[in-house]
Protein backbone atom coordinates (compact mmCIF):
# COMPACT_ATOMS: atom_id res chain seq x y z
CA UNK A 1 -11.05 1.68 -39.48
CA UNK A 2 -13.99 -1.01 -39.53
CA UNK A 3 -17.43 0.16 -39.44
CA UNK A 4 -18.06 -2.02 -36.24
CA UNK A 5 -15.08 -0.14 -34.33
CA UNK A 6 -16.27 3.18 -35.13
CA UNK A 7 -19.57 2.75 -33.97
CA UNK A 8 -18.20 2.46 -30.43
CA UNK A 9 -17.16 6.39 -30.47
CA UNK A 10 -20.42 7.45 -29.67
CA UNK A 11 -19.93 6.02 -26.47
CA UNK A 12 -16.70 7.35 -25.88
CA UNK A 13 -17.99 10.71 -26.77
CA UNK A 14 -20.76 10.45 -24.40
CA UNK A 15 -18.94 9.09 -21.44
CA UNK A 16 -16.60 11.66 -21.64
CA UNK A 17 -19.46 14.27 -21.20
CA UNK A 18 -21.12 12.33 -18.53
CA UNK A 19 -17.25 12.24 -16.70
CA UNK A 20 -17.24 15.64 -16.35
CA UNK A 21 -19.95 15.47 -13.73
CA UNK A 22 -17.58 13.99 -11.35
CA UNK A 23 -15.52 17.20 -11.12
CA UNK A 24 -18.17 19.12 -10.17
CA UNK A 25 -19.71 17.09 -7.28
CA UNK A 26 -15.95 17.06 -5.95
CA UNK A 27 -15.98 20.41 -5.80
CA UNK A 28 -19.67 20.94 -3.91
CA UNK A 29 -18.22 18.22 -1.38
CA UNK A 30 -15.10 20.10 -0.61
CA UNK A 31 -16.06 23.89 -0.69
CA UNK A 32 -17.65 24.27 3.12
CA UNK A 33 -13.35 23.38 3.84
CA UNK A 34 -13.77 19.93 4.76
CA UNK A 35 -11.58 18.01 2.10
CA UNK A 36 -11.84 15.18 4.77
CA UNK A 37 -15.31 14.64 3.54
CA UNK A 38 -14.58 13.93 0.26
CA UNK A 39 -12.76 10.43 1.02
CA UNK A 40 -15.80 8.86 2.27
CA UNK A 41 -17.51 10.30 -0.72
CA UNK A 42 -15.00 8.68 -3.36
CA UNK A 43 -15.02 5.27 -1.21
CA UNK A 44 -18.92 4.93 -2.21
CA UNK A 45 -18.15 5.88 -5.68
CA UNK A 46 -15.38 3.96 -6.29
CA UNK A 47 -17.57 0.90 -4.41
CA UNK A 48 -21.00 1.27 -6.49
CA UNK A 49 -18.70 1.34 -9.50
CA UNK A 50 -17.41 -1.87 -8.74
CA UNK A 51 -20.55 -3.27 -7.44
CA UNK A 52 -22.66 -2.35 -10.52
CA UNK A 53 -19.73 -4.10 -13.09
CA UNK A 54 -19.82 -7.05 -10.38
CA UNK A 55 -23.64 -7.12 -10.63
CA UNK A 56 -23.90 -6.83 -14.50
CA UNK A 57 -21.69 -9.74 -14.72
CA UNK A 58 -24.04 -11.92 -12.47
CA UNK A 59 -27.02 -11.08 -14.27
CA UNK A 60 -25.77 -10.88 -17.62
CA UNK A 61 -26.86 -14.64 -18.80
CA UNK A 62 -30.10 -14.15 -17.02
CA UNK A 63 -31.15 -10.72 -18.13
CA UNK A 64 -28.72 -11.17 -22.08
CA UNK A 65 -26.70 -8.64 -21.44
CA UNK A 66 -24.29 -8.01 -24.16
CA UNK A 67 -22.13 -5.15 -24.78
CA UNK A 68 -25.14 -3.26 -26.58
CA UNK A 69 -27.61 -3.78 -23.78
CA UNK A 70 -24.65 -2.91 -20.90
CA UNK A 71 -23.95 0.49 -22.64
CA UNK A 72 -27.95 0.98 -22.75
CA UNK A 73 -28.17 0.18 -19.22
CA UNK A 74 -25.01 2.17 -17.76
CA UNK A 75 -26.47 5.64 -19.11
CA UNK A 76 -30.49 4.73 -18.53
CA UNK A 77 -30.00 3.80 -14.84
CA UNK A 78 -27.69 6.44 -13.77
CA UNK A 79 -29.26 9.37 -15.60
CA UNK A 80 -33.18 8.07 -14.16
CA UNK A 81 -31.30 8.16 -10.82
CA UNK A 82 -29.70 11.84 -11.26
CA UNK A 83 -32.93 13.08 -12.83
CA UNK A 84 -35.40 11.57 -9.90
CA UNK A 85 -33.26 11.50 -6.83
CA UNK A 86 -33.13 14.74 -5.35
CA UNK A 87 -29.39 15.97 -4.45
CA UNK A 88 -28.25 13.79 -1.68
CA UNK A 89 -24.71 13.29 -1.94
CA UNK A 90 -25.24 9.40 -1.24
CA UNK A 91 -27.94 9.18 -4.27
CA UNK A 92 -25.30 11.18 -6.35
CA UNK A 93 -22.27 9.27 -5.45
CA UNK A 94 -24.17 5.69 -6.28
CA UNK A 95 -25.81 7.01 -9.75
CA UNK A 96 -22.38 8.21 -10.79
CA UNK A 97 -20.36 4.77 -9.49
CA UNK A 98 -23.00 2.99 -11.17
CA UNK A 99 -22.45 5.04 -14.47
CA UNK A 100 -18.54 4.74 -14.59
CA UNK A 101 -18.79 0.77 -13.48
CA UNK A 102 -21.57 -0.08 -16.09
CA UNK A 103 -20.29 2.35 -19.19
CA UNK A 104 -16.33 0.97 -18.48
CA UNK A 105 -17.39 -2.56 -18.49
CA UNK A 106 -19.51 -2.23 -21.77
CA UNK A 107 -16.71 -0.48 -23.18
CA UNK A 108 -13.60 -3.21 -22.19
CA UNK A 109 -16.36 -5.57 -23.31
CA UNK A 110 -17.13 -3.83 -26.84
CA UNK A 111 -13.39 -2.56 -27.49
CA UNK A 112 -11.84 -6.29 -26.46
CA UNK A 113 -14.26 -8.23 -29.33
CA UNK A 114 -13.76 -5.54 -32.09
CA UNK A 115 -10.40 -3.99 -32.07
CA UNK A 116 -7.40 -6.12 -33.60
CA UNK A 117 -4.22 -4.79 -31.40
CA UNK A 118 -2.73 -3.17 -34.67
CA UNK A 119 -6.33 -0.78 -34.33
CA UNK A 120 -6.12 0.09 -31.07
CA UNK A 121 -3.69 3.41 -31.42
CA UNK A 122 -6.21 5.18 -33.86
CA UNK A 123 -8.98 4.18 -32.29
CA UNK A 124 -7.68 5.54 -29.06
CA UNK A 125 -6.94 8.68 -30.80
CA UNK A 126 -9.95 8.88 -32.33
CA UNK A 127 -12.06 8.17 -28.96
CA UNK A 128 -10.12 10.64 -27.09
CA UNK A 129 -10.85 13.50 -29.67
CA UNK A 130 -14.22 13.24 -29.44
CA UNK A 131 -14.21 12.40 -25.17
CA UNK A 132 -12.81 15.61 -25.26
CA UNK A 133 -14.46 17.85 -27.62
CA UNK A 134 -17.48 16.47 -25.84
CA UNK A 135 -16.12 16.78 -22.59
CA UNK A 136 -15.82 20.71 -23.51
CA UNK A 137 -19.14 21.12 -24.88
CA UNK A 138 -20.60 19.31 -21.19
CA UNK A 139 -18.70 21.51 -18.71
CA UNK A 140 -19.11 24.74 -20.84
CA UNK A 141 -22.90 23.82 -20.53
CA UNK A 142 -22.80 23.00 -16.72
CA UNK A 143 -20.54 26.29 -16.11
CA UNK A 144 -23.42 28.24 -17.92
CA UNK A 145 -26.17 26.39 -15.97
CA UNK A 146 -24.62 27.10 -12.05
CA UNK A 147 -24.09 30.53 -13.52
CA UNK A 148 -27.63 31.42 -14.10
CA UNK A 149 -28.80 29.14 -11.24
CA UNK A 150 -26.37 30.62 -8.60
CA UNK A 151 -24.73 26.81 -8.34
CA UNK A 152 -27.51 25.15 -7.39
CA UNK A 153 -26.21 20.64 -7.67
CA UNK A 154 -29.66 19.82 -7.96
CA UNK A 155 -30.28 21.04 -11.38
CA UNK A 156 -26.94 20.61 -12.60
CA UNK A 157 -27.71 16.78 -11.78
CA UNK A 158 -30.87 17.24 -13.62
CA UNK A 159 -29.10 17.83 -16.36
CA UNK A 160 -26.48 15.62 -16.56
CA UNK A 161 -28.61 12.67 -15.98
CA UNK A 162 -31.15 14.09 -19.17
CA UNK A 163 -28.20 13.68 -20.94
CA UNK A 164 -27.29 10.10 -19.90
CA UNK A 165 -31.13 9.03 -21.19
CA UNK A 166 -30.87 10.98 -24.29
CA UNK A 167 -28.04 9.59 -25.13
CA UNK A 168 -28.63 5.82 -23.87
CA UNK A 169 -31.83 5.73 -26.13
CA UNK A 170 -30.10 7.55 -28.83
CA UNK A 171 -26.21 6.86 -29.10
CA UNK A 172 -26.76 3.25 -27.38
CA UNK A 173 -29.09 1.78 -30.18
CA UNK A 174 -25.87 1.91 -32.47
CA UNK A 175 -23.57 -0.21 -30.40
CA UNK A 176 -22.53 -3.90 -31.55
CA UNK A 177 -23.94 -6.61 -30.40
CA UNK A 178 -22.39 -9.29 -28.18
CA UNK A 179 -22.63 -12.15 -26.15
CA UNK A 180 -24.70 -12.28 -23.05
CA UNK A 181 -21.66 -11.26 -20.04
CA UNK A 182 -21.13 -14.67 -17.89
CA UNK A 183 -18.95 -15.71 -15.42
CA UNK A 184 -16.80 -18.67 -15.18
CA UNK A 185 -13.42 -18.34 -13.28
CA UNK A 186 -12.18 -15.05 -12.38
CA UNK A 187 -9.51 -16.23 -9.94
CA UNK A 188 -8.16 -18.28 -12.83
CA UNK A 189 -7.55 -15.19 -14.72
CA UNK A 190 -5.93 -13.43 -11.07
CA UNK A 191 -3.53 -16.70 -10.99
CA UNK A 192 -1.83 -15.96 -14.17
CA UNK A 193 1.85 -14.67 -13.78
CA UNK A 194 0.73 -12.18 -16.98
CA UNK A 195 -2.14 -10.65 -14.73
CA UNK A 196 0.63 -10.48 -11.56
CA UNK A 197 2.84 -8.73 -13.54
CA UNK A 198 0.47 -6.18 -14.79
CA UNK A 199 -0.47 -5.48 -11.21
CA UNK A 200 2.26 -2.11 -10.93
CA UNK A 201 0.44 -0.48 -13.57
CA UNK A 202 -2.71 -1.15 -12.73
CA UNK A 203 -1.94 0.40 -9.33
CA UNK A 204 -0.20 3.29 -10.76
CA UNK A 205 -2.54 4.68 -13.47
CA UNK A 206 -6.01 3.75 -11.80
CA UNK A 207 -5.29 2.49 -8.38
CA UNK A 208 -4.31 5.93 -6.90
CA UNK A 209 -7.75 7.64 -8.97
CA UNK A 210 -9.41 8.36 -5.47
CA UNK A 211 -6.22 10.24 -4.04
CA UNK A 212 -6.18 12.65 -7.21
CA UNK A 213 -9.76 13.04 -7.02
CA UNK A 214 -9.43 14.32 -3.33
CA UNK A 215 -5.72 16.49 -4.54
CA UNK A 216 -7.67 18.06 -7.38
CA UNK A 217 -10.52 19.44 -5.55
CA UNK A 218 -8.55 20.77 -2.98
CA UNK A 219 -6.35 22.62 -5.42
CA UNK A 220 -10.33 23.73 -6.77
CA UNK A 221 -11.62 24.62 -3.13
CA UNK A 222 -8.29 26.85 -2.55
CA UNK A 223 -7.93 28.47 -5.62
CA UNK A 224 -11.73 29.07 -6.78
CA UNK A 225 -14.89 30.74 -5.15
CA UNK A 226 -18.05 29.13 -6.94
CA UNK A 227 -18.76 26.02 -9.52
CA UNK A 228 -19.61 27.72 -11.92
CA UNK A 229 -15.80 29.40 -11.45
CA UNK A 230 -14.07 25.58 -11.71
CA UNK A 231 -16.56 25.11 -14.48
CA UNK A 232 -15.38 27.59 -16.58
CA UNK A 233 -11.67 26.88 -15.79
CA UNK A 234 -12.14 23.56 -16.45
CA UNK A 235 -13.46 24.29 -20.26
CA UNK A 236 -10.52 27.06 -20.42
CA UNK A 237 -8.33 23.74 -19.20
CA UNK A 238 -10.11 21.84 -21.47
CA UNK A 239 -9.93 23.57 -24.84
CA UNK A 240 -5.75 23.82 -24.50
CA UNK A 241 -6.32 19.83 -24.56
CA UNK A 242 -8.13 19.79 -27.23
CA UNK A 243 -6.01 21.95 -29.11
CA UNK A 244 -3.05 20.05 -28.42
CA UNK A 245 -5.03 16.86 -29.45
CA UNK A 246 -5.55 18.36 -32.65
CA UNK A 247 -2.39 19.37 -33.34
CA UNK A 248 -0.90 15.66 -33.30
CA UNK A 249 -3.69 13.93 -34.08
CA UNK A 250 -2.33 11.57 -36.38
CA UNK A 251 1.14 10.95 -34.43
CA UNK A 252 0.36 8.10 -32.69
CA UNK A 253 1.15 4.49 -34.04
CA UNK A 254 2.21 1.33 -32.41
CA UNK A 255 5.86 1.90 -33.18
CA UNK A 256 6.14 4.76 -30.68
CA UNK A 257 3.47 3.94 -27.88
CA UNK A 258 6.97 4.54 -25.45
CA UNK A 259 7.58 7.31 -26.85
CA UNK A 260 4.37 9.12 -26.52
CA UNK A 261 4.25 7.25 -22.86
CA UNK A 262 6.81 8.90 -21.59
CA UNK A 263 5.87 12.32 -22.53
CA UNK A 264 2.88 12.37 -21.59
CA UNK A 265 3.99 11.25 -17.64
CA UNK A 266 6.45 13.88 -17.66
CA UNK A 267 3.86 16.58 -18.24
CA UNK A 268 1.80 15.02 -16.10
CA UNK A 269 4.05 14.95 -13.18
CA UNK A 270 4.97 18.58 -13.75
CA UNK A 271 1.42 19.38 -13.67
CA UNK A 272 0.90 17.90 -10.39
CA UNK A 273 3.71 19.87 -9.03
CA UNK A 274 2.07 23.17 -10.35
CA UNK A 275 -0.89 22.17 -8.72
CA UNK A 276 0.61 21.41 -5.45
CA UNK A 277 2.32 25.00 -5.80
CA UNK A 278 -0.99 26.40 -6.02
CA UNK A 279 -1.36 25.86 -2.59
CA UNK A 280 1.10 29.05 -1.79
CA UNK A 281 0.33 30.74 -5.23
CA UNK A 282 -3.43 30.51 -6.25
CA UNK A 283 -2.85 31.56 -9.57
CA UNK A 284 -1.09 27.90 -10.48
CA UNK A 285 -3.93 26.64 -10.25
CA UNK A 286 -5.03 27.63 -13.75
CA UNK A 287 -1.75 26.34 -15.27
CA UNK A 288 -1.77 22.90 -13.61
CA UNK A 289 -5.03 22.07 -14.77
CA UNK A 290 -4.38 23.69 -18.48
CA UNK A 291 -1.11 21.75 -18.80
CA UNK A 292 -2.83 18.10 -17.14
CA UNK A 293 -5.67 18.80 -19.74
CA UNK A 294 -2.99 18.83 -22.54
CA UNK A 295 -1.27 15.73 -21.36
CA UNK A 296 -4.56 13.91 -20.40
CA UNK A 297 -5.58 12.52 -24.23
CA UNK A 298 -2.01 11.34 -24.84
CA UNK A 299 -1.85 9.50 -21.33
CA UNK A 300 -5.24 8.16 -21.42
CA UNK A 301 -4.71 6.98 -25.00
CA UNK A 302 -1.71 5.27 -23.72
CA UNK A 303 -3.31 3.80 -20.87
CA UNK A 304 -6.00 2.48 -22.53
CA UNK A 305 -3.80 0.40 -25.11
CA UNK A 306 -2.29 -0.88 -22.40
CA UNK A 307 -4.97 -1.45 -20.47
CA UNK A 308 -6.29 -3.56 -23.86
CA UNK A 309 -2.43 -5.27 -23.28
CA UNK A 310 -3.51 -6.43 -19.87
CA UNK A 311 -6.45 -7.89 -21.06
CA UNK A 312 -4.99 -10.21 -23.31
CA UNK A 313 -4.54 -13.17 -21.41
CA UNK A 314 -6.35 -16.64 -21.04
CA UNK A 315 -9.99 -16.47 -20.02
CA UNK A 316 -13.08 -15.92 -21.12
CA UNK A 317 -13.71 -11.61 -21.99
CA UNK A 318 -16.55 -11.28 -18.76
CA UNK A 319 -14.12 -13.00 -16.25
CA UNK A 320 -10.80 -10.66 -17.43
CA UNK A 321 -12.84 -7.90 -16.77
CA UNK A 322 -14.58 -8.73 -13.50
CA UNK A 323 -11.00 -9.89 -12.25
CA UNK A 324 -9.13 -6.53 -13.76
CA UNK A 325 -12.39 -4.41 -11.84
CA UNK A 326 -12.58 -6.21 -8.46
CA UNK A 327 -8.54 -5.83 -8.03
CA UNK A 328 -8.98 -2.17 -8.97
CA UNK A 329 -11.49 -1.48 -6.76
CA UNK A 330 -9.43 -3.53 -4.20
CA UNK A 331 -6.18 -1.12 -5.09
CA UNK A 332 -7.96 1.68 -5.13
CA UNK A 333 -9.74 1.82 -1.67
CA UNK A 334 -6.24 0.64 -0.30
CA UNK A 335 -4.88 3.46 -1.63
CA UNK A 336 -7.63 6.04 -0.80
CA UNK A 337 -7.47 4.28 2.96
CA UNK A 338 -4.13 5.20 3.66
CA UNK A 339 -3.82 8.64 1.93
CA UNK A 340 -7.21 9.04 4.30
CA UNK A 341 -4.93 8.15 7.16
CA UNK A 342 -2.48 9.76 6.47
CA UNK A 343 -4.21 12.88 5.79
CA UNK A 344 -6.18 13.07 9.49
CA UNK A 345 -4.20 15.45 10.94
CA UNK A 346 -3.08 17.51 8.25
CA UNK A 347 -4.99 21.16 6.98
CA UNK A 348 -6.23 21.26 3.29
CA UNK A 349 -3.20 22.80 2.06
CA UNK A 350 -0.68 20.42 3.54
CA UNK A 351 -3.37 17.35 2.12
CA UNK A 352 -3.13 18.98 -1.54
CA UNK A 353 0.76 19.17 -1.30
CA UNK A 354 1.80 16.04 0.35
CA UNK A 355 -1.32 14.19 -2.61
CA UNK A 356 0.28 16.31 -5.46
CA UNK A 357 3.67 15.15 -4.72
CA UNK A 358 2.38 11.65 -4.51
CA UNK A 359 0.78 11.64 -7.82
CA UNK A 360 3.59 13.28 -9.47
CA UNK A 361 5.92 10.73 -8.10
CA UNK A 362 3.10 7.58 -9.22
CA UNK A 363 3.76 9.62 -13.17
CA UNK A 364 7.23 8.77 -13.53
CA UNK A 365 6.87 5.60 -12.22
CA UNK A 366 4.20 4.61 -14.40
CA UNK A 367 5.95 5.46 -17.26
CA UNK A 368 8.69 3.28 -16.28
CA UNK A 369 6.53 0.55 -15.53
CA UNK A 370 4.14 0.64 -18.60
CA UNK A 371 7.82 1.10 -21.02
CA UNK A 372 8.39 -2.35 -19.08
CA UNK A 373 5.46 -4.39 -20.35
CA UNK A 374 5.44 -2.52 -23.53
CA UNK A 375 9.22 -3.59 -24.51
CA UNK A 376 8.14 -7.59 -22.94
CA UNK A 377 4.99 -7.41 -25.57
CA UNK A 378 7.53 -5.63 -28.20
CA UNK A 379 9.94 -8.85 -27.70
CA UNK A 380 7.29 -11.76 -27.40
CA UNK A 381 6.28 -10.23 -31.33
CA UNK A 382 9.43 -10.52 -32.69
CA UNK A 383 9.75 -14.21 -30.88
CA UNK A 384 6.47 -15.44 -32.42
């Protein structure tokens, strides 16, 4: 692998620590037994997101912000924020949207100008082994922290955004370099049948993120008493992904992206049905989130080539990536709307049910949706 490419894993390593945060404030939303509360919660992260990579793109000609500076800037903001703005859950929510919107964008931005398609399967592997290793290493820390702080948020976001500055000033000095972000026609790159077409997936593996946000801390809030509890199940959960990582680490290639596709939905699906079983059986709850965190590298590995996929298209880099973020955003608070609807009348455990069902159902489907465009892209090859 180019030297270029893998200096991009430090910031896979250290968003995946950062991501972990996320799970936790979940869980402090929904443990007073109002899961309703969490919707509203995930609608303001899912908007500053959105609004920070909408933002970035604006400003990028004026302020020269190229992939480098963005990845800077998406850990150095947030983690200021987290350090110096008390615990409100509004201060929270917009530090961590802004951190997943600004880090995501750098990262489309920085994987789109260095990766050739045929490097995109071993860098994903490689990105997701350390996401997860360092993923580990964060929530075994946090568990440890609420522990001996009887789970108090407000120093657990103390330390997560001490780690966003440390690493922004550290890991974000080593990024490539490029061009300033600018927009010139987003809706140009919407138009495109290619873009249309990719709209099923989109929906399916990212569009539904606020729904399983709200199923999985329900399943959390039922089945566990403290964070510090869901933080060490969540390492437990953790460490079986990582092991399972390891064990097929080299596996992946571009000749069997279907393959590894489709077995990572199925496991995913059945660990959505273990989690919505939880709901009469507590004791799932351990083995939903231990067999998710095993499938979880191998699915987000295969998203995130196709996700790369999606992006190749006409337009300039900036404007694929504003379009692709703006109709995510756009999916996803659809989605969270109506599950939020849908969900007014109905107790915690009937929400975590009727959402893990849903999710487990949106698996398979992506799976046959992402085999789709991945036999299309396997046939335009052979045509060229």
């Amino acid at each position: 692998m180019s030297q270029p490419s893998s200096r991009l894993l430090p910031l896979a390593g250290l968003q995946g620590a950062i991501a972990t945060f996320g799970g936790f404030l979940a869980y402090f939303i929904v443990r007073g037994g109002d899961v309703h509360a969490l919707f509203g919660f995930t609608a303001a992260i899912l908007s500053a997101a959105t609004g920070a990579s909408v933002l970035a793109c604006a400003l990028g000609p004026r302020l020269r912000l190229g992939g480098r500076q963005l990845g800077r800037l998406g850990f150095m903001l947030p983690g200021l924020a987290m350090v110096a703005g008390g615990a409100s859950d509004m201060v929270l929510a917009l530090s961590y949207g802004s951190f997943v919107g600004l880090t995501w964008s750098a990262r489309h931005l920085l994987e789109m100008s260095v990766l050739s398609d045929h490097e995109r399967d071993a860098y994903a592997a490689r990105s997701n082994a350390l996401s997860v290793a360092s993923a580990i290493a964060a929530t075994a820390l946090a568990a440890l922290l609420l522990a001996k702080t009887g789970d108090d948020l407000r120093t657990l976001a103390s330390l997560y955004g001490v780690l966003c500055i440390a690493g922004g000033l550290s890991f974000g000095r080593l990024l490539p370099d490029t061009a300033p972000v600018a927009i010139v026609d987003p809706l140009g790159v919407v138009r495109q049948k290619r873009f249309a077409a990719c709209l099923p997936l989109l929906f399916l593996e990212s569009g539904l993120c606020g729904v399983t946000q709200a199923v999985d801390a329900a399943g959390a809030a039922m089945a566990l008493h403290s964070a510090s509890g869901f933080g060490w199940a969540a390492t437990v959960a953790g460490l079986a992904g990582g092991a399972a990582l390891f064990a097929t680490r080299r596996a992946r290639a571009v000749d069997n992206r279907a393959r590894w596709l489709g077995g990572a939905c199925a496991a995913m699906a059945a660990a959505f049905l273990l989690l919505g079983a939880s709901a009469w059986l507590p004791g799932l709850y351990l083995a939903a989130i231990v067999l998710r965190s095993a499938a979880a590298p191998f699915l987000t590995a295969s998203e995130q080539v196709l996700n790369q996929r999606t992006l190749d298209m006409h337009g300039t880099l900036p404007d694929r990536i504003l379009a692709r973020e703006v109709v995510l955003w756009s999916l996803r608070m659809l989605s969270l709307g109506g599950f939020w609807l849908a969900a007014q009348h109905m107790s915690p455990q009937q929400v975590l049910v009727a959402g893990a069902l849903l999710m487990a159902t949106a698996a398979l489907l992506e799976f046959a949706t992402g085999r789709m465009l991945l036999r299309r892209d396997g046939r335009e090859a052979r045509a060229m």
